[in-house]
C-alpha atoms as a PDB file:
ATOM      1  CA  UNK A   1       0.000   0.000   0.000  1.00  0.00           C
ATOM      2  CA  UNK A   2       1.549   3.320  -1.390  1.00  0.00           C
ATOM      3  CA  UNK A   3       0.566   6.811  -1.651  1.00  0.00           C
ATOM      4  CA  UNK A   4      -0.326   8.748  -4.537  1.00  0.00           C
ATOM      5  CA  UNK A   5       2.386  11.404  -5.752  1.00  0.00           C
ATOM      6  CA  UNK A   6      -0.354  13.508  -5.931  1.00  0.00           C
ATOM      7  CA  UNK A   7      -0.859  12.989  -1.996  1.00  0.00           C
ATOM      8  CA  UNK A   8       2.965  13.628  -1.732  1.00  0.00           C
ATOM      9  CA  UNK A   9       2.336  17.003  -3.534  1.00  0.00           C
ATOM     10  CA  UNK A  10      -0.388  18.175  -1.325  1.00  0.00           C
ATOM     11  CA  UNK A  11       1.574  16.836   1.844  1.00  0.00           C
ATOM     12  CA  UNK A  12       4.658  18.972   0.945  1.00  0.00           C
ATOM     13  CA  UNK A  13       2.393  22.145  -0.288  1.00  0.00           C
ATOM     14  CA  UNK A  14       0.136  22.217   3.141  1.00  0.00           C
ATOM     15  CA  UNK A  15       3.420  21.751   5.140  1.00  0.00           C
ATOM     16  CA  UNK A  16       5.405  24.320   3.365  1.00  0.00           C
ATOM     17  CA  UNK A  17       2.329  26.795   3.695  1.00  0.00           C
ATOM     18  CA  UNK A  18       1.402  26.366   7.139  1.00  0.00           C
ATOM     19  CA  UNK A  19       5.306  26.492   8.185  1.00  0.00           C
ATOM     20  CA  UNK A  20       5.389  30.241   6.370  1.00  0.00           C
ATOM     21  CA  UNK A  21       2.542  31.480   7.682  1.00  0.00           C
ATOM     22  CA  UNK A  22       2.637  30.602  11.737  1.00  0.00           C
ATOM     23  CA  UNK A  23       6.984  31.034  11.784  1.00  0.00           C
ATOM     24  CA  UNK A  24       7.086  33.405   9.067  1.00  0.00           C
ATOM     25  CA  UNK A  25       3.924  35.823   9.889  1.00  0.00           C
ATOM     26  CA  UNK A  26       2.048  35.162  12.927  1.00  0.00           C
ATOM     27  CA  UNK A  27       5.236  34.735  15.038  1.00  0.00           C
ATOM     28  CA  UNK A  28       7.988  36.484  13.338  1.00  0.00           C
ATOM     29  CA  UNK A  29       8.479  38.655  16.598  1.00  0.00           C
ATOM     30  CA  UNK A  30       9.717  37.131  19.396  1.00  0.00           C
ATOM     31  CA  UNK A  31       6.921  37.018  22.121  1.00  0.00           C
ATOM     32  CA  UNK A  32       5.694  35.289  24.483  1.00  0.00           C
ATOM     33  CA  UNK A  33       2.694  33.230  23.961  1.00  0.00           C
ATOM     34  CA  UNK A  34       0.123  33.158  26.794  1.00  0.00           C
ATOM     35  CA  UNK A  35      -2.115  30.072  27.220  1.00  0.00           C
ATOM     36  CA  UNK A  36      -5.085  31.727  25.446  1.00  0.00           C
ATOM     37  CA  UNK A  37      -3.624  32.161  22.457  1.00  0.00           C
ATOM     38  CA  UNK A  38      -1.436  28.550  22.530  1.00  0.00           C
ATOM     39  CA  UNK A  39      -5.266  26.660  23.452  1.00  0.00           C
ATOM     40  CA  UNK A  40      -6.111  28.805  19.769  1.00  0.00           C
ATOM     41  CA  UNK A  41      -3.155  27.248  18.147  1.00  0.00           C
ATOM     42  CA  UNK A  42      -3.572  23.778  19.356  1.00  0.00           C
ATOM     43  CA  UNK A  43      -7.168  23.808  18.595  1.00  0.00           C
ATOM     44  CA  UNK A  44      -6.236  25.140  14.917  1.00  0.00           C
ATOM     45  CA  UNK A  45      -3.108  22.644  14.428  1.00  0.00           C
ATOM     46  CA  UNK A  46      -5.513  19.626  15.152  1.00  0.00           C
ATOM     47  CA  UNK A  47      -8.284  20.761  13.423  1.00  0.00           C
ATOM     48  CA  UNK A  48      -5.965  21.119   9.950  1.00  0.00           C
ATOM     49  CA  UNK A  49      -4.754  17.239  10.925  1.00  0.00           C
ATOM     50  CA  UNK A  50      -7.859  16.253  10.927  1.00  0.00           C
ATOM     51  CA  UNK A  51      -9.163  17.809   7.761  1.00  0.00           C
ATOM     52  CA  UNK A  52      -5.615  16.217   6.363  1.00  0.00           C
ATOM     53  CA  UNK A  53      -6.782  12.828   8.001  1.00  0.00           C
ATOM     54  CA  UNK A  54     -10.127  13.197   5.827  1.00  0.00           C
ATOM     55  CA  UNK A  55      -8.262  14.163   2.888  1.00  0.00           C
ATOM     56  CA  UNK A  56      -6.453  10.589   3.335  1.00  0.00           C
ATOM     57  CA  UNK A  57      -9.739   9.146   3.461  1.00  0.00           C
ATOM     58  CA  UNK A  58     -10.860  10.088   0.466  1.00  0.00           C
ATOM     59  CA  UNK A  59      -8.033   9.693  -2.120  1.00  0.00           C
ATOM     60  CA  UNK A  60      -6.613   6.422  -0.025  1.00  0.00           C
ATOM     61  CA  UNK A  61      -9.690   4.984   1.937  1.00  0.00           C
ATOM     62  CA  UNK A  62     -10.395   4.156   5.415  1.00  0.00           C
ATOM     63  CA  UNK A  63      -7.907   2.112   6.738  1.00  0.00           C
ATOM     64  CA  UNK A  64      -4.812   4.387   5.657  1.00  0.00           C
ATOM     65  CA  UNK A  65      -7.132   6.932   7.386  1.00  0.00           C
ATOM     66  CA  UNK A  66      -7.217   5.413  10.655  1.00  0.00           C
ATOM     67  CA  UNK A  67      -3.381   4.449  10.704  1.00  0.00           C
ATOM     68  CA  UNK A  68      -2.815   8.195  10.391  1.00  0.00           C
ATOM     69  CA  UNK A  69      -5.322   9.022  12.860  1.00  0.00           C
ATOM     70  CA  UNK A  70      -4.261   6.095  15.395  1.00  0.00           C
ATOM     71  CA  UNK A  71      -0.066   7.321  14.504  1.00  0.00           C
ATOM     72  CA  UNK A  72      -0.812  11.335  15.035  1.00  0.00           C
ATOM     73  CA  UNK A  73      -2.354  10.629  18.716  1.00  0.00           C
ATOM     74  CA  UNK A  74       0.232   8.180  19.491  1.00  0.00           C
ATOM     75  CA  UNK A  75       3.035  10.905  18.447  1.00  0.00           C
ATOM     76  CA  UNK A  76       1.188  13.642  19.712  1.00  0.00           C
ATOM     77  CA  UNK A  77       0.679  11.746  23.271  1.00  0.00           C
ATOM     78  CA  UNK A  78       4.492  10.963  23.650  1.00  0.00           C
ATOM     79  CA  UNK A  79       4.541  14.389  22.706  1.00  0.00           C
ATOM     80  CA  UNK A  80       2.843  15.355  25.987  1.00  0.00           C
ATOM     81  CA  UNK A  81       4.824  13.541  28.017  1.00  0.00           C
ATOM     82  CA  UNK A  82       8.267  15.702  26.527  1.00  0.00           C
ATOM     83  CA  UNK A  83       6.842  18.959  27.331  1.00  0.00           C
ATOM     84  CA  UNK A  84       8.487  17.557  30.718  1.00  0.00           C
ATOM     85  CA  UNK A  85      11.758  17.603  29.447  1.00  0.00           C
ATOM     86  CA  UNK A  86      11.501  21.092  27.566  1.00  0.00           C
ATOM     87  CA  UNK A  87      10.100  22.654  30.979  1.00  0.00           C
ATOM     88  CA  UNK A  88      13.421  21.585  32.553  1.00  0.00           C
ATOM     89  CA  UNK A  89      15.586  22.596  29.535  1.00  0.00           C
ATOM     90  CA  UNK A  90      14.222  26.216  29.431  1.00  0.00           C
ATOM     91  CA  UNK A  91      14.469  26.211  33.117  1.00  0.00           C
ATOM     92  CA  UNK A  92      18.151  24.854  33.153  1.00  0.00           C
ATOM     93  CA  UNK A  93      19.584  28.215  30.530  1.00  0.00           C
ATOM     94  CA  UNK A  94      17.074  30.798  31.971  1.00  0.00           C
ATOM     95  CA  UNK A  95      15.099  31.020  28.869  1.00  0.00           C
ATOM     96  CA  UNK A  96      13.134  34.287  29.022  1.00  0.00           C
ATOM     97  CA  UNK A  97       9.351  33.145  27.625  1.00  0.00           C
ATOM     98  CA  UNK A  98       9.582  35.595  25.035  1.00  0.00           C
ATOM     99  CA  UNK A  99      12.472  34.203  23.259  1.00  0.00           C
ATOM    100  CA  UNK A 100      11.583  30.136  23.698  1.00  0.00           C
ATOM    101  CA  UNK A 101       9.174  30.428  20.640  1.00  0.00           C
ATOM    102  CA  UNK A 102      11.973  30.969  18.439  1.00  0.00           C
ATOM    103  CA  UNK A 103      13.751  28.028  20.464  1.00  0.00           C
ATOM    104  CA  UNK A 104      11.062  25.924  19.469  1.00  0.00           C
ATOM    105  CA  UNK A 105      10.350  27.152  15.830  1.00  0.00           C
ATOM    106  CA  UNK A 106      13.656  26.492  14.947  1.00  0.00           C
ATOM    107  CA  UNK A 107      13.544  23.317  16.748  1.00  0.00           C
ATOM    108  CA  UNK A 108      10.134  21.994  14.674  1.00  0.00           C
ATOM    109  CA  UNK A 109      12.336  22.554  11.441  1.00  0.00           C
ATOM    110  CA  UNK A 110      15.102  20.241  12.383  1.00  0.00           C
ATOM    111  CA  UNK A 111      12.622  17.654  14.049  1.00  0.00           C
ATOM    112  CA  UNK A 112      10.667  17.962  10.478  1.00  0.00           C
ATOM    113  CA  UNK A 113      13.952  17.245   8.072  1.00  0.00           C
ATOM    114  CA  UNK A 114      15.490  14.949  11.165  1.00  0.00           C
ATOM    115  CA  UNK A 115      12.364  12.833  11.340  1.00  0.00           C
ATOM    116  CA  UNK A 116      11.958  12.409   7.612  1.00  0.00           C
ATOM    117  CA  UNK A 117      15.748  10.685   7.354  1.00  0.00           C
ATOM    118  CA  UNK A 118      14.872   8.182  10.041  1.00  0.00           C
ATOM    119  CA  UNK A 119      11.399   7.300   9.093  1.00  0.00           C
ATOM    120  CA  UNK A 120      12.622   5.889   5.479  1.00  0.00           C
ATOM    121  CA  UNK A 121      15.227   4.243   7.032  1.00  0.00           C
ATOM    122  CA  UNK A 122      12.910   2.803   9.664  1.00  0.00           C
ATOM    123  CA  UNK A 123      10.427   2.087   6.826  1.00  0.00           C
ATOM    124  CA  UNK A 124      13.250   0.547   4.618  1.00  0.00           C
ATOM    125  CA  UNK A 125      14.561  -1.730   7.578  1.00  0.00           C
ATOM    126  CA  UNK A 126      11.379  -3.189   8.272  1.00  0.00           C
ATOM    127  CA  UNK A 127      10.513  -4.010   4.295  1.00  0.00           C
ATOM    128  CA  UNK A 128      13.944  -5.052   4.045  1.00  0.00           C
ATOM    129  CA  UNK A 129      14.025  -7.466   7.064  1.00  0.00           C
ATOM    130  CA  UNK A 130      11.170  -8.268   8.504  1.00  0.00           C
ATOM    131  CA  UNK A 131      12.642  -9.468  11.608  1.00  0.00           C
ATOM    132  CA  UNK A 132      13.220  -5.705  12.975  1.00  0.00           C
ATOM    133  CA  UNK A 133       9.989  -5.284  13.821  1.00  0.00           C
ATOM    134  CA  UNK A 134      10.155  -7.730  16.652  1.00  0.00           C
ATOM    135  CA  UNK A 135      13.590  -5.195  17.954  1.00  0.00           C
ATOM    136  CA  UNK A 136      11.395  -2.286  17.265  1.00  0.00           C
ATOM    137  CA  UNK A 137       8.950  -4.519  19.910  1.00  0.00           C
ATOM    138  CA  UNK A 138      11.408  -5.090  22.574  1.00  0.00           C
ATOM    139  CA  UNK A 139      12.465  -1.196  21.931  1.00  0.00           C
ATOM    140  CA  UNK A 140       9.528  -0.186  22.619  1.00  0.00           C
ATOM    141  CA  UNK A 141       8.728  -2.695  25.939  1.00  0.00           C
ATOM    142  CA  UNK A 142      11.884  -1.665  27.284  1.00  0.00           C
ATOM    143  CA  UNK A 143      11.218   1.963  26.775  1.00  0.00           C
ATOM    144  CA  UNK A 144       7.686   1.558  28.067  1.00  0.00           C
ATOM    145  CA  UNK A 145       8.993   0.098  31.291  1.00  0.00           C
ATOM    146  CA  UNK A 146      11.526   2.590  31.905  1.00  0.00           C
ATOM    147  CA  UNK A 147       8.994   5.616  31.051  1.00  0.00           C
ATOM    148  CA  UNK A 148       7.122   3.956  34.270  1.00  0.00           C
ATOM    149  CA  UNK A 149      10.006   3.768  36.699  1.00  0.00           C
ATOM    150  CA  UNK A 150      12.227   6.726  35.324  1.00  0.00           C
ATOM    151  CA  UNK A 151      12.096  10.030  37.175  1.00  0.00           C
ATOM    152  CA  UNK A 152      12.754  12.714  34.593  1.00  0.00           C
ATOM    153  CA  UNK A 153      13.346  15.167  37.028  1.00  0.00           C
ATOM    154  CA  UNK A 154      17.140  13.759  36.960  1.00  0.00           C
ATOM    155  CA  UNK A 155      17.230  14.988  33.439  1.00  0.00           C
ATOM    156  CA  UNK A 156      20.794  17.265  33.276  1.00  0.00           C
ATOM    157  CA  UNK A 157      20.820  19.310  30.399  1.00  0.00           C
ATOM    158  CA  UNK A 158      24.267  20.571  30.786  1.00  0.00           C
ATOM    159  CA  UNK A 159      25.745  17.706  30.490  1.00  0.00           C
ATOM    160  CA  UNK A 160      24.316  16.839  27.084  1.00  0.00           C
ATOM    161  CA  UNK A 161      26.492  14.699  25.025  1.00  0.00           C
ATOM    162  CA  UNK A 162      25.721  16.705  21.730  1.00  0.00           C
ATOM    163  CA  UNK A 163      26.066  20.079  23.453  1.00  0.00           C
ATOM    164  CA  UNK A 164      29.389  18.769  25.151  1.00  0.00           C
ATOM    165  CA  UNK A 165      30.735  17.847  21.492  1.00  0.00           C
ATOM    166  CA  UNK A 166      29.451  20.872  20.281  1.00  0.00           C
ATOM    167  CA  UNK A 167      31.933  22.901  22.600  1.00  0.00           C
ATOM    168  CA  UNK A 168      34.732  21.493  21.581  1.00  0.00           C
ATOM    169  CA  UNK A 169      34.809  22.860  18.075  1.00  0.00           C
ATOM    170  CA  UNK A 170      32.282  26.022  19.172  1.00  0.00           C
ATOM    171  CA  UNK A 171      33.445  28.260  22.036  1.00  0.00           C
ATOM    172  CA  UNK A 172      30.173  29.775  24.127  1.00  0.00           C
ATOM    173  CA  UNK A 173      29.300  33.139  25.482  1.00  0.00           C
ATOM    174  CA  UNK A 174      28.144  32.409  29.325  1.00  0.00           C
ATOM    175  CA  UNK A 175      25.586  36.016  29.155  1.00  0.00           C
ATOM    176  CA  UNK A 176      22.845  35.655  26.829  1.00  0.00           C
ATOM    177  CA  UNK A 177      22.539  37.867  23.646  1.00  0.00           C
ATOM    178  CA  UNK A 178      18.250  38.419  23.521  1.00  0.00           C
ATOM    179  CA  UNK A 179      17.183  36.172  20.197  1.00  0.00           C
ATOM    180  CA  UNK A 180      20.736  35.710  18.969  1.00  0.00           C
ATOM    181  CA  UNK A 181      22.048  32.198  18.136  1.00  0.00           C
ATOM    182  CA  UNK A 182      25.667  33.845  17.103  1.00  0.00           C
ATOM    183  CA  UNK A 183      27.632  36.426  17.998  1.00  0.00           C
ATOM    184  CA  UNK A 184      31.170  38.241  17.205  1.00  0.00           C
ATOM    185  CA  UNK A 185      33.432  39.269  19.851  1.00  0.00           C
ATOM    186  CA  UNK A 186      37.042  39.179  18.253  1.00  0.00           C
ATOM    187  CA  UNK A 187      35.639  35.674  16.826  1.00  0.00           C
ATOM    188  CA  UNK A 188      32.559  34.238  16.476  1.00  0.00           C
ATOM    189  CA  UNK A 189      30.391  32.505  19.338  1.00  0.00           C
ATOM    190  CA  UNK A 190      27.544  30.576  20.317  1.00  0.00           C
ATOM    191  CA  UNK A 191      25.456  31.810  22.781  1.00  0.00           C
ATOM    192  CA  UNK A 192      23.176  30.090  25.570  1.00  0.00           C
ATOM    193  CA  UNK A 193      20.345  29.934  23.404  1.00  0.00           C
ATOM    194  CA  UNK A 194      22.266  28.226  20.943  1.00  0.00           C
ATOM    195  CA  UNK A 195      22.904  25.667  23.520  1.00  0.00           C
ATOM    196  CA  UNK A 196      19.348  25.303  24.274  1.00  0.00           C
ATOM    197  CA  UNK A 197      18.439  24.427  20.470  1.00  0.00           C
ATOM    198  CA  UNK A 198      21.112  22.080  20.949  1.00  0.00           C
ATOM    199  CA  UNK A 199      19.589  19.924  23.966  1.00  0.00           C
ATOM    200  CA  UNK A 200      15.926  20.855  22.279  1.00  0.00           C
ATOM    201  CA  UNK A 201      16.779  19.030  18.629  1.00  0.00           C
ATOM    202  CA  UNK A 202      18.910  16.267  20.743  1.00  0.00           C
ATOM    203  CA  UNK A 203      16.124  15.625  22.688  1.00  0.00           C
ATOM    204  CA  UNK A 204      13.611  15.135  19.835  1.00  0.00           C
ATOM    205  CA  UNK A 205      16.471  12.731  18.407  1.00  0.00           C
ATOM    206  CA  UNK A 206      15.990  10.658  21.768  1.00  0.00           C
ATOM    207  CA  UNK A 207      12.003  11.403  21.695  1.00  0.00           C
ATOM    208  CA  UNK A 208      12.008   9.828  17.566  1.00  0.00           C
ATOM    209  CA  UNK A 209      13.462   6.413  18.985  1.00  0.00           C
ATOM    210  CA  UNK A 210      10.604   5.950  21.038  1.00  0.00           C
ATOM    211  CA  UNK A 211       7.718   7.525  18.555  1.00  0.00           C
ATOM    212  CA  UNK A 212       8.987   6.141  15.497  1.00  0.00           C
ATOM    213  CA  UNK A 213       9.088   2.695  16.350  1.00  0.00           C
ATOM    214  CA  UNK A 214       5.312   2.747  17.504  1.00  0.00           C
ATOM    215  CA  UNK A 215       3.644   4.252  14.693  1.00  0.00           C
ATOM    216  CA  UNK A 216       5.798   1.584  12.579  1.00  0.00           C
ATOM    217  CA  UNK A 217       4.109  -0.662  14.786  1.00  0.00           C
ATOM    218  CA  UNK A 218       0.479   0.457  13.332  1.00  0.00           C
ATOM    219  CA  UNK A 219       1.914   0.483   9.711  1.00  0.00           C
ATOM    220  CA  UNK A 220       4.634   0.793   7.272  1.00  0.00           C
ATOM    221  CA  UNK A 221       3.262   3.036   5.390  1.00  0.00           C
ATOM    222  CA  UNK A 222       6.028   5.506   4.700  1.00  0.00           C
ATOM    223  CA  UNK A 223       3.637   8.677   3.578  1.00  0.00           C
ATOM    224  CA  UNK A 224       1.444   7.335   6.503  1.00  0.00           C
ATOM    225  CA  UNK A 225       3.894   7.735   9.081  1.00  0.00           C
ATOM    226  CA  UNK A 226       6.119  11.071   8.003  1.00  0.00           C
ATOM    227  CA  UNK A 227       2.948  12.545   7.229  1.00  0.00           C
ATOM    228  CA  UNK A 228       1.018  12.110  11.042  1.00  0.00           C
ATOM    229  CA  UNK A 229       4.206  12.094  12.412  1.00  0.00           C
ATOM    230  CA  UNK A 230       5.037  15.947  11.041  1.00  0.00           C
ATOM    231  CA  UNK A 231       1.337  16.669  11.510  1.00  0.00           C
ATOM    232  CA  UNK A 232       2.060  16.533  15.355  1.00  0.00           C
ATOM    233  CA  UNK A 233       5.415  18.077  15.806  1.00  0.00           C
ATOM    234  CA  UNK A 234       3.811  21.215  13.810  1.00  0.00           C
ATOM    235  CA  UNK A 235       1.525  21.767  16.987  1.00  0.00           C
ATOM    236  CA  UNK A 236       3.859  20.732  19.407  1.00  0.00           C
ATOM    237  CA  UNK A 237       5.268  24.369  19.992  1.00  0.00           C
ATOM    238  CA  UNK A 238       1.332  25.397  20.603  1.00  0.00           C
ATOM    239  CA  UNK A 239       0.730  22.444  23.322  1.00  0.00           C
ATOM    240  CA  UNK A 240       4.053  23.367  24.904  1.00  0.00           C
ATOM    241  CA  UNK A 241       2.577  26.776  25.792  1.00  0.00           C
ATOM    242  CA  UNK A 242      -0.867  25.657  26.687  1.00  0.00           C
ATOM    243  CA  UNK A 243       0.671  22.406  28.798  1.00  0.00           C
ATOM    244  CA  UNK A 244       3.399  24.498  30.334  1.00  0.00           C
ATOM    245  CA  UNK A 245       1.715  26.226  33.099  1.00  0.00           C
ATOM    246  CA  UNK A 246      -0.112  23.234  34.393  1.00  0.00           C
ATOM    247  CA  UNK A 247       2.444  20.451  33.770  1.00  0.00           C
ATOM    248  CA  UNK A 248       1.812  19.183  37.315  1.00  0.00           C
ATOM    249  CA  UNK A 249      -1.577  18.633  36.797  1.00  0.00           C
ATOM    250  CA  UNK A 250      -0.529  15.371  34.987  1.00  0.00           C
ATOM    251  CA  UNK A 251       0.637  13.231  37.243  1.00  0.00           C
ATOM    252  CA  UNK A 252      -0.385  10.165  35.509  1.00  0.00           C
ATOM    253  CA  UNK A 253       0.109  10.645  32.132  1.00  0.00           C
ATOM    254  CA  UNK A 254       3.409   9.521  31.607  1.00  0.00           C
ATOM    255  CA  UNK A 255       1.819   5.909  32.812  1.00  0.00           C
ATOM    256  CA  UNK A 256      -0.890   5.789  29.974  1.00  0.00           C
ATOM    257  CA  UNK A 257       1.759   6.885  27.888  1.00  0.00           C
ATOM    258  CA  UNK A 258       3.936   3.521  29.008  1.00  0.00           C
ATOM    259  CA  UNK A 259       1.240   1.626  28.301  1.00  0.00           C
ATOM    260  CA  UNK A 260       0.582   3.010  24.763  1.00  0.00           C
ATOM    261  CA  UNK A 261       4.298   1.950  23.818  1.00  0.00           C
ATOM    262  CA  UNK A 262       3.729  -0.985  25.989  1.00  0.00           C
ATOM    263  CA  UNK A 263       0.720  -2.385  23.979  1.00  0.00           C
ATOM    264  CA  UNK A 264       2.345  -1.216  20.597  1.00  0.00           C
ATOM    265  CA  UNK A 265       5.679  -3.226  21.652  1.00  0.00           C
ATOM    266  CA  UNK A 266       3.431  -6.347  22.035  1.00  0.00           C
ATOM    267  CA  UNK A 267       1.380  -5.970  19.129  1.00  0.00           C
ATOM    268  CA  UNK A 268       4.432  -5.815  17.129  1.00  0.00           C
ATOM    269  CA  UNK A 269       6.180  -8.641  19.053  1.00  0.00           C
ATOM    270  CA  UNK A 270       2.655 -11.010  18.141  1.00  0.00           C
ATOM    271  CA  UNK A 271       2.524  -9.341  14.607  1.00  0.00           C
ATOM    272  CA  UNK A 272       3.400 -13.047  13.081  1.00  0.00           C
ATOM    273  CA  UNK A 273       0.948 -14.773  15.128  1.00  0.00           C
ATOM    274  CA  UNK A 274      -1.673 -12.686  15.806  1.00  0.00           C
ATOM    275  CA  UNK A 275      -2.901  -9.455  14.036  1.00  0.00           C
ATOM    276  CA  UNK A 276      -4.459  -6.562  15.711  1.00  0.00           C
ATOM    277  CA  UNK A 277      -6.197  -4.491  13.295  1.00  0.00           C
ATOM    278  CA  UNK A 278      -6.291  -0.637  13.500  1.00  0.00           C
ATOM    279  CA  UNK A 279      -9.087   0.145  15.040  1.00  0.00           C
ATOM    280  CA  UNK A 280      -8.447  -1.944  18.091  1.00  0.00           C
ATOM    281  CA  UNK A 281      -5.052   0.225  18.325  1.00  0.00           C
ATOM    282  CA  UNK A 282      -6.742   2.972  17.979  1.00  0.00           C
ATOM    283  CA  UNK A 283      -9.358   2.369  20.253  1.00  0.00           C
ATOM    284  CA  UNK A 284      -6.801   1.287  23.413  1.00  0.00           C
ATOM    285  CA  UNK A 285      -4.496   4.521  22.563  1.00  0.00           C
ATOM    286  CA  UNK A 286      -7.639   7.115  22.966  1.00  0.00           C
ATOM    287  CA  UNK A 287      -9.139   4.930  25.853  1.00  0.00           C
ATOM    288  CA  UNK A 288      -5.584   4.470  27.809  1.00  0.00           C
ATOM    289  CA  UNK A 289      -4.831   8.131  26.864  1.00  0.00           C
ATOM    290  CA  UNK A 290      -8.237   9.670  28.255  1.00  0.00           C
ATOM    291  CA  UNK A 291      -7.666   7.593  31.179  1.00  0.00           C
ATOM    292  CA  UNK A 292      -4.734   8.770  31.970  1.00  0.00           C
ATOM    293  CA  UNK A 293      -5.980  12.493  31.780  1.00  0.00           C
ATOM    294  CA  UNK A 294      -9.193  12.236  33.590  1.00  0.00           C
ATOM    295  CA  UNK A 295      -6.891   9.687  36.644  1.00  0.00           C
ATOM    296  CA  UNK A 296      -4.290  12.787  36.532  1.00  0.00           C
ATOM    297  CA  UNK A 297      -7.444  15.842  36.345  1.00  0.00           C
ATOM    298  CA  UNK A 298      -9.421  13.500  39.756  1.00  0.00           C
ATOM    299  CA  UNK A 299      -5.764  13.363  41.568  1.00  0.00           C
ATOM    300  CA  UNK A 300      -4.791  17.028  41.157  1.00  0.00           C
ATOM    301  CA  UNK A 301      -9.065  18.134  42.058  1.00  0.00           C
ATOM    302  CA  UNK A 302      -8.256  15.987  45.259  1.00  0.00           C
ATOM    303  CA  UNK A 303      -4.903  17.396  46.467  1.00  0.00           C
ATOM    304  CA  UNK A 304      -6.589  21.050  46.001  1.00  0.00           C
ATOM    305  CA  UNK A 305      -9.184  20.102  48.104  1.00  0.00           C
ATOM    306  CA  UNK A 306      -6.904  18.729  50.124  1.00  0.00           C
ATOM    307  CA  UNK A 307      -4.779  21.259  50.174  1.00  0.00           C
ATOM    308  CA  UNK A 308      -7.881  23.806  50.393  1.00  0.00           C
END
C-alpha cells in the first residue's frame, strides 16, 4: 500500500504553507505566547490534521485513514509527556518566555527534516528485514517500562552529550545575547540559546526512537507515518505553551503513555501470530490516553481540596 504522488504534492504544499505562515507571519516577533492564544493554536493545528486525516480518506480509503489518525495521537501523546523535558531545559539556561518560541520554531524545522531521514530508514529496515519489527517490539517494551520507573526530574541538560561535542569545536558566550544564536566578539560565538536548540533538537532525536518505532508498529506506510508524524510536531510548539503552566496537573500521564508503547511493543512482538487491526489500536491509545488524563485531572481536584 503506497501513496499517490499527488498525496505527496499536497503533503509537501500544506506543510510548506502552514510552516510560512505561523513562523514566518504570525510569530515572526519574538513574544511570548500566553495560554489563550497557545489553546487557539492547538485547537487550529488539530483541526488542519484532521481535515488532512479526511483528505487521506478520500483519495486512499479508510484504513490508511485510521493508521494516520491512530499514529498522530500516538506521536502527539508521547509528545505530551516531553513537554516535561523542555520545561526543565528552558528552566536549566534561563530562557526568558519571550524568546523560547523561536527556540522551538527552529527546533520543529530540524525535528521535520530529522524525522523524515529516520522514518525511510525505519520504513526501509522493516521491508527489508522483517525481523526488525520484533527489535522495534522489545524497543519499545523496554522503553515503556523505563517511562514507568524513570524520574525525569534527573534529566541534566548541561551535560548533554551533543552540546558537550558541540563545545569542543564552538566556544560559548556564558551572558545571553536576547534572540541571537551567534555572535562576534574578536571571533565568532555561540550563545546560551544556541545551547538550548542544541539539547531541544537532541532531545527530539531521543524522543524519535521511542515515537517512530510505535507508529511503525500500526503500519509501514512511509507517507502514513512522516505525514502524522510531522502533523504533530507542527503543533507541538502550541501544546508546549498551553501544557506548560499546568504540567503538574498530569501526574499520571506519563503511565498511559507507558502503556501506549507498551501495547504497541506487544502488538508488534505477536505481529506473526496474531494481528491486531487498527481500530483496536486505535481504540486502546484514545481509551488508555483519556484515562490517563481524567486519573491525573481527579488526583490534582483531590490534592486542592486537600490542600484547600
Amino acid at each position: 500500500m503506497s501513496a499517490p504522488l499527488s498525496m505527496w504534492i499536497v503533503f509537501v504544499a500544506v506543510i510548506g504553507l502552514l510552516m510560512y505562515v505561523d513562523l514566518g507571519i504570525l510569530n515572526r516577533k519574538s513574544h511570548a505566547i500566553g495560554m489563550k492564544e497557545a489553546g487557539l493554536m492547538v485547537l487550529g493545528w488539530v483541526g488542519i490534521a484532521l481535515c488532512f486525516n479526511l483528505l487521506v480518506w478520500w483519495r486512499m480509503g479508510a484504513e490508511p485513514a485510521l493508521m494516520f489518525l491512530t499514529g498522530y495521537i500516538i506521536e502527539y501523546s508521547l509528545s505530551m509527556d516531553n513537554m516535561f523535558v523542555f520545561v526543565m531545559i528552558f528552566s536549566y539556561f534561563a530562557v526568558p518566555a519571550q524568546y523560547q518560541p523561536r527556540v522551538l520554531h527552529w527546533g520543529i524545522i530540524g525535528a521535520v527534516l530529522m524525522r523524515l531521514i529516520l522514518i525511510m530508514a525505519g520504513v526501509r529496515l522493516v521491508l527489508a528485514f522483517s525481523w526488525i519489527i520484533y527489535v522495534f517490539g522489545v524497543i519499545l517494551i523496554y522503553t515503556a517500562v523505563k517511562m514507568m520507573t524513570h524520574d525525569s526530574g534527573s534529566v541534566d541538560p548541561g551535560g548533554n552529550p551533543v552540546l558537550r561535542l558541540f563545545k569542543k569545536f564552538m566556544p560559548f558566550t556564558a551572558e545571553p545575547h536576547g534572540e541571537k544564536f551567534f555572535v562576534r566578539k574578536g571571533g565568532l560565538f555561540a550563545t546560551p540559546l544556541f545551547a538550548t536548540l542544541l539539547v531541544v533538537e537532541a532531545s527530539d532525536l531521543i524522543f524519535a526512537v521511542d515515537s517512530i518505532p510505535a507508529i511503525l508498529g500500526i503500519t509501514q506506510n512511509a507517507f502514513i507515518v512522516y505525514s502524522s508524524n510531522v502533523f504533530a510536531i507542527m503543533g507541538l510548539r502550541a501544546l508546549y505553551f498551553m501544557l506548560a503552566g499546568m504540567m503538574d496537573m498530569f501526574c499520571y500521564l506519563k503511565y498511559g503513555i507507558g502503556v501506549i508503547l507498551l501495547f504497541v511493543g506487544v502488538k508488534m512482538l505477536l505481529s506473526g501470530v496474531f494481528h491486531i487491526s487498527t481500530g483496536v489500536s486505535l481504540a486502546v491509545v484514545v481509551l488508555v490516553l483519556l484515562g490517563s488524563v481524567l486519573a491525573s485531572l481527579a488526583h490534582s481536584k483531590k490534592n486542592r481540596e486537600t490542600n484547600a
